[in-house]
Structures are given as structure tokens and as C-alpha cells.
C-alpha atoms as a PDB file:
ATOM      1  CA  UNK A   1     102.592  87.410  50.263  1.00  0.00           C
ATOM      2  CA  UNK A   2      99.402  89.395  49.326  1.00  0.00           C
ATOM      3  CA  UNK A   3      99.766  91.394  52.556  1.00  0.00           C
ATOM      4  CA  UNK A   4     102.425  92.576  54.820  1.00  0.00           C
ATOM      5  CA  UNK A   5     101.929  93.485  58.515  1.00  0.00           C
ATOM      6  CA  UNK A   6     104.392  95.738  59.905  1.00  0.00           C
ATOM      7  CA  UNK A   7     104.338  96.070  64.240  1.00  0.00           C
ATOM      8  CA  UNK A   8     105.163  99.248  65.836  1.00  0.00           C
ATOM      9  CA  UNK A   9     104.893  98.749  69.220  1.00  0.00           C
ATOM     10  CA  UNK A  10     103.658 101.928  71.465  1.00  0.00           C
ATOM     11  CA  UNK A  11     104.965 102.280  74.794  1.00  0.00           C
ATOM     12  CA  UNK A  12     105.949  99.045  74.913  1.00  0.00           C
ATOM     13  CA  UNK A  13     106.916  96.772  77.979  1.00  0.00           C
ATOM     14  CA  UNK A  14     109.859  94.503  77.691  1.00  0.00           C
ATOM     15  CA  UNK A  15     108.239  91.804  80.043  1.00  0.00           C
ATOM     16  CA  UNK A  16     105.843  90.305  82.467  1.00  0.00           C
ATOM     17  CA  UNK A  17     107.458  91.484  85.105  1.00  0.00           C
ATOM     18  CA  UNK A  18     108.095  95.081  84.540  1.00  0.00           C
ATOM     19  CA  UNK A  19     104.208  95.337  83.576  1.00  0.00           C
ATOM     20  CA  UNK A  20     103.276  94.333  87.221  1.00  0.00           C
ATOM     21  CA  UNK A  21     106.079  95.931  88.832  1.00  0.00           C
ATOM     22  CA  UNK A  22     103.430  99.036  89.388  1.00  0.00           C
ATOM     23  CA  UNK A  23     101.323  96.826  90.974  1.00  0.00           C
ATOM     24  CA  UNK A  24     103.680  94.899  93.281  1.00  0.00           C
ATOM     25  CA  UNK A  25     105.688  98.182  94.064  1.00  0.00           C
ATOM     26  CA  UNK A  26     102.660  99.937  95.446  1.00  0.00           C
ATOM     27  CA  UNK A  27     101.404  97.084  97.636  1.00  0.00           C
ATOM     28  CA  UNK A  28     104.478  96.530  99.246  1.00  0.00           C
ATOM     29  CA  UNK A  29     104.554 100.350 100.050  1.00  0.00           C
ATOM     30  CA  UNK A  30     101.381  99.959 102.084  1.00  0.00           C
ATOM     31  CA  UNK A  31     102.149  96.912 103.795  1.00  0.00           C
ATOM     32  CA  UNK A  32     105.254  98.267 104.655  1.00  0.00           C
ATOM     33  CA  UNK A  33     103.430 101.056 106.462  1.00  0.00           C
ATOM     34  CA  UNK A  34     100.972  98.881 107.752  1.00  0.00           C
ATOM     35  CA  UNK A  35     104.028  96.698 109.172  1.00  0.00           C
ATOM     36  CA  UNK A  36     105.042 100.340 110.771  1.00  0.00           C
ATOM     37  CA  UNK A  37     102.005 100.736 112.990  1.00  0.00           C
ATOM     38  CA  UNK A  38     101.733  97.891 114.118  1.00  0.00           C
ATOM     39  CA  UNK A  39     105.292  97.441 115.424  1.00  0.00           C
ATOM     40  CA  UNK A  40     105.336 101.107 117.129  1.00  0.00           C
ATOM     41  CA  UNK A  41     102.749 103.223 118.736  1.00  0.00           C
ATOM     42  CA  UNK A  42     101.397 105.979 117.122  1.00  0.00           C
ATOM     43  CA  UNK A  43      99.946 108.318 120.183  1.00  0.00           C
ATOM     44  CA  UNK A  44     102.176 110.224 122.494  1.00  0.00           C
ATOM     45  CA  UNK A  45     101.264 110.562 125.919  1.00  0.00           C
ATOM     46  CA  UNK A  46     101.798 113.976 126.950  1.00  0.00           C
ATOM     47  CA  UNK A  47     104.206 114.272 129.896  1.00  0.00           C
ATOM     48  CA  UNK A  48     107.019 116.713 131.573  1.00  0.00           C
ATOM     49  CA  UNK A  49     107.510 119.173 129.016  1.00  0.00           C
ATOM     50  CA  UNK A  50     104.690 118.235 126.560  1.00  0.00           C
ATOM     51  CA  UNK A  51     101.719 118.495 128.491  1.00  0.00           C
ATOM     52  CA  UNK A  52     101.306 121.601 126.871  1.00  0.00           C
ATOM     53  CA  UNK A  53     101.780 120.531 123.402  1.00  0.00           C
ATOM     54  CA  UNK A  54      98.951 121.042 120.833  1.00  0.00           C
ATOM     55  CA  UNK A  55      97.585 117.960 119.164  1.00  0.00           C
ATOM     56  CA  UNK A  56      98.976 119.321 115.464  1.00  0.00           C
ATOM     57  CA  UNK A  57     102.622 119.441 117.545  1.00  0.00           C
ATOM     58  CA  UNK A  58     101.450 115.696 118.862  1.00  0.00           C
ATOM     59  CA  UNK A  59     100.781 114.483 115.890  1.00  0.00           C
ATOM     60  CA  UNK A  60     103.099 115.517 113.251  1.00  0.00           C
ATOM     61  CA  UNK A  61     106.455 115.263 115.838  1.00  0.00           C
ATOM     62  CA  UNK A  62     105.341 111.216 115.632  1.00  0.00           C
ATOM     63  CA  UNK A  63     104.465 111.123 112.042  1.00  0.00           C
ATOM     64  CA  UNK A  64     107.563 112.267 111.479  1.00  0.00           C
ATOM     65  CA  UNK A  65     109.587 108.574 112.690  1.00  0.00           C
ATOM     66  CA  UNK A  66     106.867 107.297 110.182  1.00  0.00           C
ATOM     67  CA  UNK A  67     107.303 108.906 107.536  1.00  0.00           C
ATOM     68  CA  UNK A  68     111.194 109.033 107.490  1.00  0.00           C
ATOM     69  CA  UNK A  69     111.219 105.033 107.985  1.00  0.00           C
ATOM     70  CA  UNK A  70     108.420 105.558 104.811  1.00  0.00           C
ATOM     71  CA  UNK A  71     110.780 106.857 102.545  1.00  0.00           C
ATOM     72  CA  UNK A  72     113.798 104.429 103.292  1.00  0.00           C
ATOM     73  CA  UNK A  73     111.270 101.494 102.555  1.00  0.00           C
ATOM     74  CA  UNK A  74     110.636 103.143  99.254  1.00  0.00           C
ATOM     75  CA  UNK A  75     114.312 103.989  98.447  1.00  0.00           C
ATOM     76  CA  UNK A  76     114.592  99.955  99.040  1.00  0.00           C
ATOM     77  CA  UNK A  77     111.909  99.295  96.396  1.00  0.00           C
ATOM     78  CA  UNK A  78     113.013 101.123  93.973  1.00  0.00           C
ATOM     79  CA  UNK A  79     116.404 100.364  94.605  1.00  0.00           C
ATOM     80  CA  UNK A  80     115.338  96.799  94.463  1.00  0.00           C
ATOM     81  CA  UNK A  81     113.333  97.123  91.340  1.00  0.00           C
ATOM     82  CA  UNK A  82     115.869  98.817  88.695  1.00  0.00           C
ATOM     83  CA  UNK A  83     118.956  97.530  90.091  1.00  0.00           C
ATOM     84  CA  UNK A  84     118.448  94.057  91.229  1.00  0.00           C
ATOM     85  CA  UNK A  85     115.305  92.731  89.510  1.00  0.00           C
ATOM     86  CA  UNK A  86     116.242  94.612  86.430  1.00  0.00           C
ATOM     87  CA  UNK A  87     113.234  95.976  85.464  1.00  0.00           C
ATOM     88  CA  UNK A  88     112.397  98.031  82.409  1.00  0.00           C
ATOM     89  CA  UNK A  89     112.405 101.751  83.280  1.00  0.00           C
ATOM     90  CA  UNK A  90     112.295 105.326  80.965  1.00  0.00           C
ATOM     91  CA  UNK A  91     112.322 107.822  83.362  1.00  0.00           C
ATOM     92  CA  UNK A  92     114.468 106.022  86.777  1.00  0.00           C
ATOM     93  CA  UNK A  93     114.239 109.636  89.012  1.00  0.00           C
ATOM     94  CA  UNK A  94     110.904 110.012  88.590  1.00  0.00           C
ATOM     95  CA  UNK A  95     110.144 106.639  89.785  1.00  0.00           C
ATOM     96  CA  UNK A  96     112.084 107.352  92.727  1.00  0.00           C
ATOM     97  CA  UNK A  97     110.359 110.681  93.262  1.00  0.00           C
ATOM     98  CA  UNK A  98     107.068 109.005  93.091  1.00  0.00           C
ATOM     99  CA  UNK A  99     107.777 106.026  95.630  1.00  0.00           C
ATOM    100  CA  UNK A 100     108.764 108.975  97.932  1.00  0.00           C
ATOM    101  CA  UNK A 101     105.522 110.283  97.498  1.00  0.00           C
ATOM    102  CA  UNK A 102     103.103 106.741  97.667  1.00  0.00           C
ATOM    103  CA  UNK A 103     105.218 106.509 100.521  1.00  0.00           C
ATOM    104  CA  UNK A 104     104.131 109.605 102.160  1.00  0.00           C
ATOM    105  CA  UNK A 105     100.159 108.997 100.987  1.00  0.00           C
ATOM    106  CA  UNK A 106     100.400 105.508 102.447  1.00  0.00           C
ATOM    107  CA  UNK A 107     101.819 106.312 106.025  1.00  0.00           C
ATOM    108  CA  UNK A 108      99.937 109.236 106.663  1.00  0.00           C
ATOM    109  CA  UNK A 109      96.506 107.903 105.649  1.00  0.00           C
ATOM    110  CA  UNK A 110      97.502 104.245 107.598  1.00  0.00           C
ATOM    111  CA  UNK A 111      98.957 106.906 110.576  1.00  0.00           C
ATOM    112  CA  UNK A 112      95.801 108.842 110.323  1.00  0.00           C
ATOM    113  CA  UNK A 113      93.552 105.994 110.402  1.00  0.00           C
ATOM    114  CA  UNK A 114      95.533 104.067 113.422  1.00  0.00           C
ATOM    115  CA  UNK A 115      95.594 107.211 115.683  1.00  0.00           C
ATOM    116  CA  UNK A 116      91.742 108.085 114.971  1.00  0.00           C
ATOM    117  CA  UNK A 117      90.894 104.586 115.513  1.00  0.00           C
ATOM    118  CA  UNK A 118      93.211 102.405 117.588  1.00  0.00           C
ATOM    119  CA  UNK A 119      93.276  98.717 116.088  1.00  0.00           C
ATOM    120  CA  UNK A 120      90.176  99.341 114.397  1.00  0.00           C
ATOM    121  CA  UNK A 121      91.969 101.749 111.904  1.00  0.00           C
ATOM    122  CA  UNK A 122      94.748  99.085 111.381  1.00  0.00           C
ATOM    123  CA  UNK A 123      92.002  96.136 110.592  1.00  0.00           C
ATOM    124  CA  UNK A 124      90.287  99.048 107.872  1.00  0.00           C
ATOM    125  CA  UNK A 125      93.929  99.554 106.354  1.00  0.00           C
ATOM    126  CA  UNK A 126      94.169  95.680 106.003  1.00  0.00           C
ATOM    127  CA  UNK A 127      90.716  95.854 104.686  1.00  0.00           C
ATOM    128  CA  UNK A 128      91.405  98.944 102.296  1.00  0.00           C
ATOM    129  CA  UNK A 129      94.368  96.631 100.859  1.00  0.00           C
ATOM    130  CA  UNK A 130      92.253  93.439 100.239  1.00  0.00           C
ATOM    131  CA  UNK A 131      89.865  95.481  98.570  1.00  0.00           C
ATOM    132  CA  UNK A 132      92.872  97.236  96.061  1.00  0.00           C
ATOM    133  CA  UNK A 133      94.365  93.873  95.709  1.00  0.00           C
ATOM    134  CA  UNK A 134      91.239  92.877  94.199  1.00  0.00           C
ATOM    135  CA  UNK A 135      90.171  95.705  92.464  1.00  0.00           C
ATOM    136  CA  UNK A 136      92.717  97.955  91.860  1.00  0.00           C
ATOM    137  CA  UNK A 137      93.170  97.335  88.251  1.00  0.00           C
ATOM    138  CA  UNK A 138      96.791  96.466  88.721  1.00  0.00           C
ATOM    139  CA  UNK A 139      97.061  93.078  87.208  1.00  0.00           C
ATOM    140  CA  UNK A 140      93.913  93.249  85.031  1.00  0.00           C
ATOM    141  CA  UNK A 141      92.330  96.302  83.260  1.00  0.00           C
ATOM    142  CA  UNK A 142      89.439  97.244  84.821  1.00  0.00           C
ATOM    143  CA  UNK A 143      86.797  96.978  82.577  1.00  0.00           C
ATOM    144  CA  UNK A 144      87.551  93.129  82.974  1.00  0.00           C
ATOM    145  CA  UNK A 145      87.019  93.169  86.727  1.00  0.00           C
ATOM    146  CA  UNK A 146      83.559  92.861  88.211  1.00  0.00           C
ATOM    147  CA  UNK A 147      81.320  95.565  88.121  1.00  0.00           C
ATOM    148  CA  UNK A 148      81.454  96.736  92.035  1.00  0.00           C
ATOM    149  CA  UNK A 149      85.337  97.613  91.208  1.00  0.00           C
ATOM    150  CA  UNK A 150      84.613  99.771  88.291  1.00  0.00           C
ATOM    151  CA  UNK A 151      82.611 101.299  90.847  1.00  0.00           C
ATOM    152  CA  UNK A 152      84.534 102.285  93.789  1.00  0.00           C
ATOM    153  CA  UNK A 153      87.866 101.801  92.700  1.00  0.00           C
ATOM    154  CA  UNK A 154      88.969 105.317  91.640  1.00  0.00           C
ATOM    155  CA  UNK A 155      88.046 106.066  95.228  1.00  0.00           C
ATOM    156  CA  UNK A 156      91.004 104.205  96.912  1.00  0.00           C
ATOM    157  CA  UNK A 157      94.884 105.286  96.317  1.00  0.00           C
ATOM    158  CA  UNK A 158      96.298 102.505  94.097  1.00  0.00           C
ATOM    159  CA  UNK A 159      95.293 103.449  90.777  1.00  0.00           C
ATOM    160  CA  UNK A 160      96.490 106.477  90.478  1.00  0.00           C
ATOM    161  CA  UNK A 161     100.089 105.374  92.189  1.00  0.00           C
ATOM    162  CA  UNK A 162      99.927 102.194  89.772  1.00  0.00           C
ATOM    163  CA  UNK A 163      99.435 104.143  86.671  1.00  0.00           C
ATOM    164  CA  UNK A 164     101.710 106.859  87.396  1.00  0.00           C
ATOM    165  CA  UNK A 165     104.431 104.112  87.644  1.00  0.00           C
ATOM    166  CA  UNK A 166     103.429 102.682  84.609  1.00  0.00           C
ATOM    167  CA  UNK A 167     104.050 105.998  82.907  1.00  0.00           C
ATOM    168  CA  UNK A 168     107.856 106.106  84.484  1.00  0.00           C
ATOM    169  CA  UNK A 169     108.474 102.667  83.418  1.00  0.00           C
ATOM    170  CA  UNK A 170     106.822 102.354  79.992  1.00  0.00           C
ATOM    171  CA  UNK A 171     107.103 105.969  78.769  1.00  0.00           C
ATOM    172  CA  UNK A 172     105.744 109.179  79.498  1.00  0.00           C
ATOM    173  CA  UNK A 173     102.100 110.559  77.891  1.00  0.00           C
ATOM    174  CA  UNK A 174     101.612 114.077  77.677  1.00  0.00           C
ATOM    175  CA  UNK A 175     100.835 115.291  81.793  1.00  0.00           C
ATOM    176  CA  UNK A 176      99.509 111.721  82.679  1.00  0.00           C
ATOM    177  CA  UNK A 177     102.129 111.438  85.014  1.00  0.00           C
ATOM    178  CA  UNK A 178     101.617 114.756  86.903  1.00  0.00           C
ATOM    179  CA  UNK A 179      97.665 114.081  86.686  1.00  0.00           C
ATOM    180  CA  UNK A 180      98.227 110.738  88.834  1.00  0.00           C
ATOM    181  CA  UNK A 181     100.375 112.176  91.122  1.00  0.00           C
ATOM    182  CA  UNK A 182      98.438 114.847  91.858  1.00  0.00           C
ATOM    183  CA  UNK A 183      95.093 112.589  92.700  1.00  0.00           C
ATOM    184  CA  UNK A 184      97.442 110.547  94.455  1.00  0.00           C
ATOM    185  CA  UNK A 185      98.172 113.618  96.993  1.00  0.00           C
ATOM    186  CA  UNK A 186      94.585 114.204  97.555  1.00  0.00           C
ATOM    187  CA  UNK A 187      94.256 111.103  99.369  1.00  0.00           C
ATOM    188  CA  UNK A 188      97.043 112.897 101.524  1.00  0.00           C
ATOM    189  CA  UNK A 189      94.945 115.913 102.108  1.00  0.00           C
ATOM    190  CA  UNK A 190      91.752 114.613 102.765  1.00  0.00           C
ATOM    191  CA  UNK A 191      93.899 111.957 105.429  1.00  0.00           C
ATOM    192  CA  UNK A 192      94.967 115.370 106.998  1.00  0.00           C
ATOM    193  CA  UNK A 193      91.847 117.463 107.206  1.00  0.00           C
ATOM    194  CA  UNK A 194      89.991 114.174 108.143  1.00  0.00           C
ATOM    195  CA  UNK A 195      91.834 113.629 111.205  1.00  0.00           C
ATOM    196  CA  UNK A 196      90.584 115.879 114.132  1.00  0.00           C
ATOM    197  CA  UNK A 197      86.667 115.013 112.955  1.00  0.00           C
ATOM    198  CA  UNK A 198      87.006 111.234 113.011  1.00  0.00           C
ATOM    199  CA  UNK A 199      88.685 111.418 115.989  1.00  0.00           C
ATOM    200  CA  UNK A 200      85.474 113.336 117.544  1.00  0.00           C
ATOM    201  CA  UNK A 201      83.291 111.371 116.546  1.00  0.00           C
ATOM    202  CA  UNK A 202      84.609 108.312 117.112  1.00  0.00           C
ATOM    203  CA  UNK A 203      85.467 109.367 120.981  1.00  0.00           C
ATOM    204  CA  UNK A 204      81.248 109.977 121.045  1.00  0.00           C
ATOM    205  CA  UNK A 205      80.251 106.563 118.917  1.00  0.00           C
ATOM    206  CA  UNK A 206      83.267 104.022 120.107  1.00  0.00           C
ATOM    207  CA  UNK A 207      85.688 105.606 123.390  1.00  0.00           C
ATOM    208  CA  UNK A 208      88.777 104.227 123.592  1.00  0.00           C
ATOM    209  CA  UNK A 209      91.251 104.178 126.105  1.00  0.00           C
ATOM    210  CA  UNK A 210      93.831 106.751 126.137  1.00  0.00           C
ATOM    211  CA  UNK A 211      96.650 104.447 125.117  1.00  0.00           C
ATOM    212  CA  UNK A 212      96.000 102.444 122.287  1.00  0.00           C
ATOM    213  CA  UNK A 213      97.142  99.218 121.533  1.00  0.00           C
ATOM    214  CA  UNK A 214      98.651  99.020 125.228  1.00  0.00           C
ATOM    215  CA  UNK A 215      96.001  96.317 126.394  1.00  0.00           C
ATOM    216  CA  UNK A 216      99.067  93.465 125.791  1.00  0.00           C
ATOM    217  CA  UNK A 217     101.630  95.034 128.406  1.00  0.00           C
ATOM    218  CA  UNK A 218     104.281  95.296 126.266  1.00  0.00           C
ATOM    219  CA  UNK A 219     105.764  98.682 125.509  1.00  0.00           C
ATOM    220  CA  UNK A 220     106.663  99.137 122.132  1.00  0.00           C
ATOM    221  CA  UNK A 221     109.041 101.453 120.491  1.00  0.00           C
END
């Protein structure tokens, strides 16, 4: 043969599956908290003892049932993922260290946005995941996808949660993986700092009644 090709693969993925595993991973993460505030109430109504409470003390000593049942959904992913689908993985802990993390983005933005917003802020999370599904680059890179997703979707949380997974599972770059995480907690941030100011304004534009979601008469959990 005149010429001889020789392949050396670079971070290479054994399979279909393992390449979408980022992907599938990170959107059952958010509809698992989605699933979460929609089966239990978010606000407390101050009585006895906590009508003195401040709304930080409100707010965080509920989140906290959220994000606890947050991290055992993503201990059951990843569980799921290397040990009975078999995917490829390099780097197992940090996988598990970063579903604990997309766990906590994911219920406190979907917490943040159901307790600023009633139902509204659950139909926006739905929304929020349509729009990822879409245009998230998790199946397809994104310069393939139309041109509104190359637009907006470094705004929204799944990239960077996607591609930090794909570091864990088909090898580490340099600080890529720190990088991603990183972004990945602003999203946490700005869900905490946004909090008190859509809840003003939304009690000026749109008031709500003081218990959300209660309109059905059935007391949930």
C-alpha cells in the first residue's frame, strides 16, 4: 500500500451510550427536582414558634428536605449509570461529586423559582427544560443547532453540567472540568441573590395568595 493510516484516538468514547450519558444524566436531575415541587410545598406558613422566623430561616429550613432528597436522586443516577448501565467512566468520584452539585444548582434554582412564583415558576422550569432539551448541545454540537441556540444557550445550566460530565467520563483536559463546574455554581448564586427581588416584584405585578398551590384542597407533604 502506497500509504498507511495509523488512528490514535483522543479522549475517546467507547459507545453511543456513554457519549449521551451527560446529556440524559443532567435532564433527569432536573426533572427529578421538578417532580420535587410539585409533589410538596415549598412555602412555610409561619405559626406557634415561627412567626418570628426571618424569611432566610423560612427559606433555607425547607430547602433543606429539597435538597437532601436532591442528592439521593443523584447518588441513584450515578449509581445507575456506572454500575448498572455500565457506562464508560475515567474519573467515577468526580462524577459523583458533580451530580451532587447539578443536583444542588437544579433544586435551588427550580425551589427558587416555585417559591417566587407559585405554579408559574414550575410552568418556567418546564419551559427552561424544553428549551435545554432542544438546545443544549447535548446530543448535537452546537454549531449544528439553529442559530437562536448558539445564542442563548450558554445562558441556561446544562452545558456547562453536560460538558463537565463529559470530561469525567471521557478524560480529563487541563482545568476544563473545574471551569464547568464553577459556571455551573453561578447559576446557584444568581438563584440565591435573585430570590427576595423577584419575589417583590412579582407581589406588585402578579399577587398571589399566601399559600401556593393550595387552591386543590389537598394538603401535601
Amino acid at each position: 500500500q502506497p500509504v498507511t493510516v495509523t488512528t490514535q484516538p483522543v479522549y475517546e468514547t467507547t459507545n453511543y451510550g456513554s457519549a449521551v450519558t451527560p446529556f440524559y444524566t443532567t435532564l433527569a436531575l432536573w426533572v427529578g427536582a421538578i417532580i420535587l415541587v410539585s409533589l410538596m410545598k415549598v412555602k412555610v406558613v409561619p405559626k406557634g414558634s415561627y412567626q418570628n422566623a426571618k424569611d432566610y430561616e423560612l427559606f433555607f429550613g425547607r430547602y433543606i428536605l429539597f435538597f437532601l432528597l436532591g442528592q439521593l436522586q443523584s447518588l441513584i443516577c450515578v449509581y445507575g449509570d456506572l454500575n448498572l448501565l455500565g457506562v464508560q467512566c475515567h474519573e467515577p468520584g468526580k462524577l459523583y461529586l458533580l451530580g451532587a452539585v447539578t443536583s444542588f444548582t437544579f433544586t435551588l434554582m427550580i425551589y427558587t423559582l416555585t417559591i417566587s412564583f407559585g405554579d408559574i415558576g414550575k410552568a418556567f422550569a418546564v419551559v427552561i427544560m424544553v428549551i435545554q432539551i432542544a438546545g443544549s448541545s447535548g446530543t448535537y454540537p452546537i454549531e449544528l443547532l439553529p442559530d437562536i441556540f448558539q445564542a442563548i444557550y450558554r445562558y441556561f445550566p446544562f452545558p456547562y453540567a453536560i460538558n463537565a460530565m463529559r470530561e469525567t467520563i471521557s478524560g480529563m483536559y487541563e482545568n476544563d472540568y473545574s471551569i464547568y463546574m464553577g459556571q455551573l455554581l453561578i447559576f446557584a448564586v444568581a438563584s440565591l441573590r435573585s430570590h427576595s427581588w423577584l419575589s417583590h416584584r412579582l407581589a406588585v405585578l402578579l399577587p398571589l395568595p399566601a399559600e401556593i398551590g393550595s387552591a386543590s384542597g389537598r394538603e401535601r407533604v
